[in-house]
N, C-alpha and C. Protein backbone atom coordinates (compact mmCIF):
# COMPACT_ATOMS: atom_id res chain seq x y z
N UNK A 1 0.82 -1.19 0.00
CA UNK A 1 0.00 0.00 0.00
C UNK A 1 0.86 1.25 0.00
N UNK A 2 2.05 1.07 0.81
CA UNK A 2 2.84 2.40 0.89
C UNK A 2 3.65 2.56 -0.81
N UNK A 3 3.57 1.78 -1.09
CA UNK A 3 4.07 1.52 -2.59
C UNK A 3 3.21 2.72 -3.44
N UNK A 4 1.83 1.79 -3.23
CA UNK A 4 1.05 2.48 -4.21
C UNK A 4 0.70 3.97 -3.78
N UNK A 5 0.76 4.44 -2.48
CA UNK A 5 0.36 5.79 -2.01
C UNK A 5 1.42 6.55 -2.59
N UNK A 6 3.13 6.14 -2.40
CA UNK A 6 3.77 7.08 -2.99
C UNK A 6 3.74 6.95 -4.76
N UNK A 7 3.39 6.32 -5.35
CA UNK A 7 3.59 6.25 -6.32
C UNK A 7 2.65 7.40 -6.87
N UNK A 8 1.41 7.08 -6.41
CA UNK A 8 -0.33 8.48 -6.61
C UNK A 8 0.70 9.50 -6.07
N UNK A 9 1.25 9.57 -4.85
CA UNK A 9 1.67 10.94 -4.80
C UNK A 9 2.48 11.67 -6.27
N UNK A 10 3.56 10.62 -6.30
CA UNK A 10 4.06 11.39 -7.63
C UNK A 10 3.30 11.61 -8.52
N UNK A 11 2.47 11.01 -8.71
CA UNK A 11 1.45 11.27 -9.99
C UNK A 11 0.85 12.48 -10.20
N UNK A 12 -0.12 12.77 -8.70
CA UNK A 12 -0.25 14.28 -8.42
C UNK A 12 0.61 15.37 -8.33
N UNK A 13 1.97 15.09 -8.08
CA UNK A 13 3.02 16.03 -8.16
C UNK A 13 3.13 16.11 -9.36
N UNK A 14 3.32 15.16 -10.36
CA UNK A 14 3.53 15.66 -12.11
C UNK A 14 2.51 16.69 -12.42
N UNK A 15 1.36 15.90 -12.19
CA UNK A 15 0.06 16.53 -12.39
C UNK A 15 -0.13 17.54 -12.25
N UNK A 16 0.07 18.31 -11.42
CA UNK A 16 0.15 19.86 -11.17
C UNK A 16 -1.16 20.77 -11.56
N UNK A 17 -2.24 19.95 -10.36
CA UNK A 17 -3.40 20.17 -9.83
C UNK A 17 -3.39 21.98 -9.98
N UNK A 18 -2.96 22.86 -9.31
CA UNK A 18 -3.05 23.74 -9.21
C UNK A 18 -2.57 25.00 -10.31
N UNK A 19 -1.62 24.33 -11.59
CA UNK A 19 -1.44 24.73 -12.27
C UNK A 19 -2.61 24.63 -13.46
N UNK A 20 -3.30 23.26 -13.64
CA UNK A 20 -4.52 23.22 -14.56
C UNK A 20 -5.35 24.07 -13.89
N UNK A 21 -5.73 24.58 -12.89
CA UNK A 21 -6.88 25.23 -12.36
C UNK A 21 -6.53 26.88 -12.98
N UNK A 22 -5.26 26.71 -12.94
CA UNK A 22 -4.47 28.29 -13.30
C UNK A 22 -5.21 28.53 -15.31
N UNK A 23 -4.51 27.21 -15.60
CA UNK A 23 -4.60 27.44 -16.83
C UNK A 23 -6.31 27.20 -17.25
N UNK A 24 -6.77 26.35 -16.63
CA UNK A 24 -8.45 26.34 -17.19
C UNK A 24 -8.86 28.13 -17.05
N UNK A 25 -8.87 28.40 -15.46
CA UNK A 25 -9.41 29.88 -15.60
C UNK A 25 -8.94 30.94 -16.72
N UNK A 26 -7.63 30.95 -16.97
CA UNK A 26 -7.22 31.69 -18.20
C UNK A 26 -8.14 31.33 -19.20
N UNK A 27 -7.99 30.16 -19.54
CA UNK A 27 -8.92 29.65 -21.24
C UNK A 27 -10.33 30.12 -20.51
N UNK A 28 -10.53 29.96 -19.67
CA UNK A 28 -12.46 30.16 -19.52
C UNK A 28 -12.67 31.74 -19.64
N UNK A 29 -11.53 32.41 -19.20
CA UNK A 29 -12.19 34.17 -19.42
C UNK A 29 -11.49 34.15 -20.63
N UNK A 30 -10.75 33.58 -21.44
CA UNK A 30 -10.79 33.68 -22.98
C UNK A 30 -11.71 33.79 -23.62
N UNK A 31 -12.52 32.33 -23.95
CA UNK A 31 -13.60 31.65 -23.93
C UNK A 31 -15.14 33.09 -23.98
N UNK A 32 -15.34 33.57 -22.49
CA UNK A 32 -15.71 34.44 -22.57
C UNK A 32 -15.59 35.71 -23.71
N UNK A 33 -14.17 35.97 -23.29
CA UNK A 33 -14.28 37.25 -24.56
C UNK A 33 -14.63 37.01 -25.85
N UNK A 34 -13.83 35.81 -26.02
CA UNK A 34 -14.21 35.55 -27.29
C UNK A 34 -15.90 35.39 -28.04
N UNK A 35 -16.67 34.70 -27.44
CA UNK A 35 -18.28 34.79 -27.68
C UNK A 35 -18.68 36.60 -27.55
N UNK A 36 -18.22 37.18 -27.18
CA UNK A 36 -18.89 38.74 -27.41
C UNK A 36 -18.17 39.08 -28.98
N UNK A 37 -16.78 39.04 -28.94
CA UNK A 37 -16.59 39.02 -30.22
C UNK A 37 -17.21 38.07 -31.56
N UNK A 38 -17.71 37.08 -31.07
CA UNK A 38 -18.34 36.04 -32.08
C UNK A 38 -19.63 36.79 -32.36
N UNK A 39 -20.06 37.11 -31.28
CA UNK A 39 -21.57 37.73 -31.47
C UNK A 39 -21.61 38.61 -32.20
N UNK A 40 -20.63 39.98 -32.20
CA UNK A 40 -20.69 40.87 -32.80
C UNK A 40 -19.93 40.91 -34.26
N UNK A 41 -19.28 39.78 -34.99
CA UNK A 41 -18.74 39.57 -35.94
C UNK A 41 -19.91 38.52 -36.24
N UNK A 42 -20.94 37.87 -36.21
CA UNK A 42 -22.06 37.26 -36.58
C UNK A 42 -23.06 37.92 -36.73
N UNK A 43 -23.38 39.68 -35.95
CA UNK A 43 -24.58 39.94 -36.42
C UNK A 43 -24.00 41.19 -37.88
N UNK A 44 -22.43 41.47 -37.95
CA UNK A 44 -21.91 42.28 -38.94
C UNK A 44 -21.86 41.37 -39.84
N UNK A 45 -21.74 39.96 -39.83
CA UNK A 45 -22.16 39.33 -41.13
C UNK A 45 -23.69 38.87 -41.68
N UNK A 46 -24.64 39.20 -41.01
CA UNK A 46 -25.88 39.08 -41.35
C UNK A 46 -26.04 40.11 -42.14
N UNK A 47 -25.64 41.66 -41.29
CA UNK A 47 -26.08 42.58 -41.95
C UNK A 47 -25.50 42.98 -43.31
N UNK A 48 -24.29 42.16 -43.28
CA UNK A 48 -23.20 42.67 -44.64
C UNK A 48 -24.07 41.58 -45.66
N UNK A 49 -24.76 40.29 -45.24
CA UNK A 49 -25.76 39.81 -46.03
C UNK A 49 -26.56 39.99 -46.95
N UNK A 50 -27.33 40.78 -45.77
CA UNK A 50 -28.89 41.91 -46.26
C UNK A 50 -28.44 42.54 -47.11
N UNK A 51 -27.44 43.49 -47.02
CA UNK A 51 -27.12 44.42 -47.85
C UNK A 51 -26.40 43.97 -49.38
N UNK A 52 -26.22 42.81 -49.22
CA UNK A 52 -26.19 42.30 -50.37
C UNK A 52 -27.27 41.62 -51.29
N UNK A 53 -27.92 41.10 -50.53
CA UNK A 53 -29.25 40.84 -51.16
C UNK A 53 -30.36 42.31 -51.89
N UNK A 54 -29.77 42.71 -50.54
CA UNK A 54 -30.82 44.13 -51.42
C UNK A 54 -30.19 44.67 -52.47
N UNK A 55 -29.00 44.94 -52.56
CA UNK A 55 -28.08 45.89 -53.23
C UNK A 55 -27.49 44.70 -54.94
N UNK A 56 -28.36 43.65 -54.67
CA UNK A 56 -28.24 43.11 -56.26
C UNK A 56 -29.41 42.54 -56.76
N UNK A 57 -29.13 42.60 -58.07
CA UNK A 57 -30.30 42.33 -58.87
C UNK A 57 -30.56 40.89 -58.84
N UNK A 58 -32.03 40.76 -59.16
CA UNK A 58 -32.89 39.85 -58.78
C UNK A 58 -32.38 38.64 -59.95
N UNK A 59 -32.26 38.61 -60.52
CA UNK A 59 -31.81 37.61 -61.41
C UNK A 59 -29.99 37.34 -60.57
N UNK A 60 -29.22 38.18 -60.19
CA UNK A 60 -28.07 37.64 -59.78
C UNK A 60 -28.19 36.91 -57.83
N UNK A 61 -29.28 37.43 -57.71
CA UNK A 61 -30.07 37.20 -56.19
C UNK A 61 -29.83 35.68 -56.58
N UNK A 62 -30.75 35.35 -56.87
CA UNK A 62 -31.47 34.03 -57.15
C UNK A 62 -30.13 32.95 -57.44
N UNK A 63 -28.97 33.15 -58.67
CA UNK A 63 -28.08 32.23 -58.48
C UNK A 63 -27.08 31.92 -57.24
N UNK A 64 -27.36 33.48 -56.83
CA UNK A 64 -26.14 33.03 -55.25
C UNK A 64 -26.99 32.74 -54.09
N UNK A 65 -28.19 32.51 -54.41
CA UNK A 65 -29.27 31.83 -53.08
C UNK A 65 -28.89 30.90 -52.21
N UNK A 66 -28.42 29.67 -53.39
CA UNK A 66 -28.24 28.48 -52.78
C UNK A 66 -26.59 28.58 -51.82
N UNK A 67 -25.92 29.31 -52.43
CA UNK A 67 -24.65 29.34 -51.87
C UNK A 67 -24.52 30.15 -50.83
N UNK A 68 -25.50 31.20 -50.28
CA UNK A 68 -25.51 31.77 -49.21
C UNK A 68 -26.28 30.90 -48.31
N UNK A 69 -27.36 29.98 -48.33
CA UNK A 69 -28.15 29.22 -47.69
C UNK A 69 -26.78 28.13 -47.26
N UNK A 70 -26.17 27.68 -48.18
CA UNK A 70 -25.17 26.93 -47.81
C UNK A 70 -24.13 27.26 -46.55
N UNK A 71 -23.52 28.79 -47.24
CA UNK A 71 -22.85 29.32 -46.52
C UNK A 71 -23.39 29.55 -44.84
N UNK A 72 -24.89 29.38 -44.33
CA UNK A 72 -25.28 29.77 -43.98
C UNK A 72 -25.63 28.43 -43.01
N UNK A 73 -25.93 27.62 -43.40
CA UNK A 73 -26.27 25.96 -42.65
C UNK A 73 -24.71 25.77 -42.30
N UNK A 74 -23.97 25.94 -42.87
CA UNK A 74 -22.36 25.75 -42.26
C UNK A 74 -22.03 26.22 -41.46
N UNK A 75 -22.12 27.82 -40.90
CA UNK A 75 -21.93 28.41 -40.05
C UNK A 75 -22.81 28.50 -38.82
N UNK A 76 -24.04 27.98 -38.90
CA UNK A 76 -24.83 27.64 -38.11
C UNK A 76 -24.45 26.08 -37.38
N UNK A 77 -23.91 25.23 -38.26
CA UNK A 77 -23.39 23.77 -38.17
C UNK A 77 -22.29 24.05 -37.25
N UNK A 78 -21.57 24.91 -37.50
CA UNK A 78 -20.08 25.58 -36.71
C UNK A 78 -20.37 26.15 -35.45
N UNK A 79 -21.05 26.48 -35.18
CA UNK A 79 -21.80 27.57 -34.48
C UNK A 79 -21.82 26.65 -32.67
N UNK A 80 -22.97 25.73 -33.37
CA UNK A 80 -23.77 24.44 -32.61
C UNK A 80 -22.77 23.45 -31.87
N UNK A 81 -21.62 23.47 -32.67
CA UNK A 81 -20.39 22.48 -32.29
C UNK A 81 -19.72 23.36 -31.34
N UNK A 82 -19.72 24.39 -31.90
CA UNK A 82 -18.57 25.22 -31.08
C UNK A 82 -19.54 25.43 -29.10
N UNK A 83 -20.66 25.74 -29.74
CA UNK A 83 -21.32 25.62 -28.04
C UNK A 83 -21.33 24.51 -27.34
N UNK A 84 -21.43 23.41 -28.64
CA UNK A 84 -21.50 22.03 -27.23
C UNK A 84 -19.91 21.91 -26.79
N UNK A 85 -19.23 22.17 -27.18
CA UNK A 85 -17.47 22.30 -27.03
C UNK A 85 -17.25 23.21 -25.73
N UNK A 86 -17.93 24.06 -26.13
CA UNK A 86 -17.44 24.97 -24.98
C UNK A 86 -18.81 24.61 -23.72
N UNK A 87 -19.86 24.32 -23.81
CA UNK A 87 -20.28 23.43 -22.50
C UNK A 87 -19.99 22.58 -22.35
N UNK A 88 -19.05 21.33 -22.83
CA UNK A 88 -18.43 20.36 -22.59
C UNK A 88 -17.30 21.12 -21.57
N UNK A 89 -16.27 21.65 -22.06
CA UNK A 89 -15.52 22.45 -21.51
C UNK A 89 -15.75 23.12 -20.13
N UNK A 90 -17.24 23.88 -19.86
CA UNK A 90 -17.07 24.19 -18.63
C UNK A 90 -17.58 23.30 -17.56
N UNK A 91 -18.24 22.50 -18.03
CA UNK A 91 -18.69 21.28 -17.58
C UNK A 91 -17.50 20.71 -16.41
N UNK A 92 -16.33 20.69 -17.39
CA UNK A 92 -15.52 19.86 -16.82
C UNK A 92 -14.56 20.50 -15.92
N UNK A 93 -14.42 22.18 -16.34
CA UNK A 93 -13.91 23.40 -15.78
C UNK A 93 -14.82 23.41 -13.91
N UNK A 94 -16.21 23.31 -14.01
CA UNK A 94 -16.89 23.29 -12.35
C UNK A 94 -16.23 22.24 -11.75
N UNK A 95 -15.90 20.95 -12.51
CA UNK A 95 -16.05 20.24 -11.70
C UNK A 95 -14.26 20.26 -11.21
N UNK A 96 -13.45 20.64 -11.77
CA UNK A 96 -12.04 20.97 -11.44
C UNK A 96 -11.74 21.89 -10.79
N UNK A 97 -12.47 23.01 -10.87
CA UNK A 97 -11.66 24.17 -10.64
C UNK A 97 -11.63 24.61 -8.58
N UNK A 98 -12.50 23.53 -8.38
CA UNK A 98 -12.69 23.82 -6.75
C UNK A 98 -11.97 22.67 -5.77
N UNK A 99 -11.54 21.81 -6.75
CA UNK A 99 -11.17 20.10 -5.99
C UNK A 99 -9.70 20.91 -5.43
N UNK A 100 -9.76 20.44 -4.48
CA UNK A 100 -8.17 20.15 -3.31
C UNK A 100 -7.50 19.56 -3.90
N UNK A 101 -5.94 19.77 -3.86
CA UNK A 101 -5.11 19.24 -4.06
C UNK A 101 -4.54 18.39 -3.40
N UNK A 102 -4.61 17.05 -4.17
CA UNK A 102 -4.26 15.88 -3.12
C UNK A 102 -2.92 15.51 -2.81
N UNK A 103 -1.79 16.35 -3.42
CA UNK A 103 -0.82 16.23 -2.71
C UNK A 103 -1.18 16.79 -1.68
N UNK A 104 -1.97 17.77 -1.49
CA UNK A 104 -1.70 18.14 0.42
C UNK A 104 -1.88 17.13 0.99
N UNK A 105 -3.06 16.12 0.69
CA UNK A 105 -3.07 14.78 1.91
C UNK A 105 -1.51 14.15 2.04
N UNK A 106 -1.12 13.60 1.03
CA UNK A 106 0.15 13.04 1.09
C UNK A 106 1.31 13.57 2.21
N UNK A 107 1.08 15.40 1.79
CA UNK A 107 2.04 15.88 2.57
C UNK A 107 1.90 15.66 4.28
N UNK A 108 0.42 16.48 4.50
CA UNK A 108 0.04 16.11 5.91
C UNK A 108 0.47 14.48 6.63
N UNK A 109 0.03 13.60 5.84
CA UNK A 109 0.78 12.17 6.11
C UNK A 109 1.74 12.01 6.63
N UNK A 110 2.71 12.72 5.94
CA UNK A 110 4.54 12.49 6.08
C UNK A 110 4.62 13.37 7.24
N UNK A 111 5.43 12.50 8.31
CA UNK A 111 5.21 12.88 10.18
C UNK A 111 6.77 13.71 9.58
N UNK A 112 7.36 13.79 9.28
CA UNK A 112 8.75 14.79 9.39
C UNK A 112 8.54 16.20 8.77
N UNK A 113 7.43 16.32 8.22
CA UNK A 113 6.56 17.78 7.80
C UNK A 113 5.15 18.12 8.49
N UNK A 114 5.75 19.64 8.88
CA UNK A 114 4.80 20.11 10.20
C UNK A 114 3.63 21.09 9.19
N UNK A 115 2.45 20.84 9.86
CA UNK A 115 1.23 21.52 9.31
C UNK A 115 1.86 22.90 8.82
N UNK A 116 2.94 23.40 9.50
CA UNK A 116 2.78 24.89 8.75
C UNK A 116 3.76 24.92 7.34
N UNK A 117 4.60 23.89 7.44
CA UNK A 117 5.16 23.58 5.98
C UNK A 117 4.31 23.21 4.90
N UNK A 118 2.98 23.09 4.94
CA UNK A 118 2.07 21.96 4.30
C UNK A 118 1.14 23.53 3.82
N UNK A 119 0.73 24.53 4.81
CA UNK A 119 -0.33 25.14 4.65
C UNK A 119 -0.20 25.85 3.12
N UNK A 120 0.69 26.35 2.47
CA UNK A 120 1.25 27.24 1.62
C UNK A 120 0.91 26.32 0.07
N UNK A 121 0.40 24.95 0.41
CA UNK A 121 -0.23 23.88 -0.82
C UNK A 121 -1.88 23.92 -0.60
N UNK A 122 -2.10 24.86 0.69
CA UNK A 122 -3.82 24.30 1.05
C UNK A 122 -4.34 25.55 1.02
N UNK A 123 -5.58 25.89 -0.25
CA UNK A 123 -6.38 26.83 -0.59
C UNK A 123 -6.84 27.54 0.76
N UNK A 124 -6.84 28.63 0.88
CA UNK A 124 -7.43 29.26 1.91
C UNK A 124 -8.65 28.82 2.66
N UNK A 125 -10.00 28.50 1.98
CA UNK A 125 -11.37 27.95 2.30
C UNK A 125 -10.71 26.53 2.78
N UNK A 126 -9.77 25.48 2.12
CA UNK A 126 -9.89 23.95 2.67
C UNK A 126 -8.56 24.11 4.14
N UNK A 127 -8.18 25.31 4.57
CA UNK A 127 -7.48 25.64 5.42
C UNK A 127 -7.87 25.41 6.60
N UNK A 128 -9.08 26.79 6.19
CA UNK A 128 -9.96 27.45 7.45
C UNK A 128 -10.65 26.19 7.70
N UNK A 129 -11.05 25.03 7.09
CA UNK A 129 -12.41 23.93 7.28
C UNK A 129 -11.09 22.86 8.64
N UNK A 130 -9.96 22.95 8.00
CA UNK A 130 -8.99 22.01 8.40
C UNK A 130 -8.63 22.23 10.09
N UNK A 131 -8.39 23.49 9.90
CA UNK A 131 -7.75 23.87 11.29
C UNK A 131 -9.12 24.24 11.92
């Protein structure tokens, strides 16, 4: 058993629990900005649309119909993926971004390291619950 405990420990030490939490929050207020910019570069291409439809003649309307309808189920197709991606994503972002780092158990374990060597790995909130 002591085998396998240190072995998980290293694992979580590669792992670097607290660094994915670093880097998810970066990508998630990315993430964010980015959909305001999507929004507003999706409704400047509707309107750059319209204005093409209006601004040509009805006989040249009609042959680029199908290719804007096209153009148009694609980016909607793109659209749909990209949201289930990014709720997949935060999905998995809640369920990470609050978990303890389990090297602290490991550390607390090891009797030749004193709680206050240990505290500086333990989130403020799983501190205060501890002590």
């Amino acid at each position: 058993m002591a085998a396998n405990a240190g072995s998980m420990f290293q694992y979580w030490k590669r792992f670097d629990l607290q660094q994915l939490q670093k880097e998810l929050d970066a990508t998630t207020t990315a993430l964010a900005s980015r959909q305001n910019e999507n929004q507003q570069s999706r409704k400047k291409l509707l309107d750059q649309t319209r204005e093409l439809k209006k601004n040509t003649p009805k006989d040249l309307r009609k042959q680029i119909a199908p290719l804007l309808k096209s153009l148009q189920t694609e980016i909607d197709a793109l659209c749909k993926r990209n949201k289930e991606s990014e709720t997949a994503f935060l999905s998995v972002y809640k369920r990470l971004i609050d978990v303890p780092d389990s090297m602290v158990w490991g550390l607390l374990k090891q009797d030749s390291l004193s709680v206050c060597t240990t505290t500086r790995y333990i989130p403020k909130l799983l501190l205060s619950r501890l002590l």
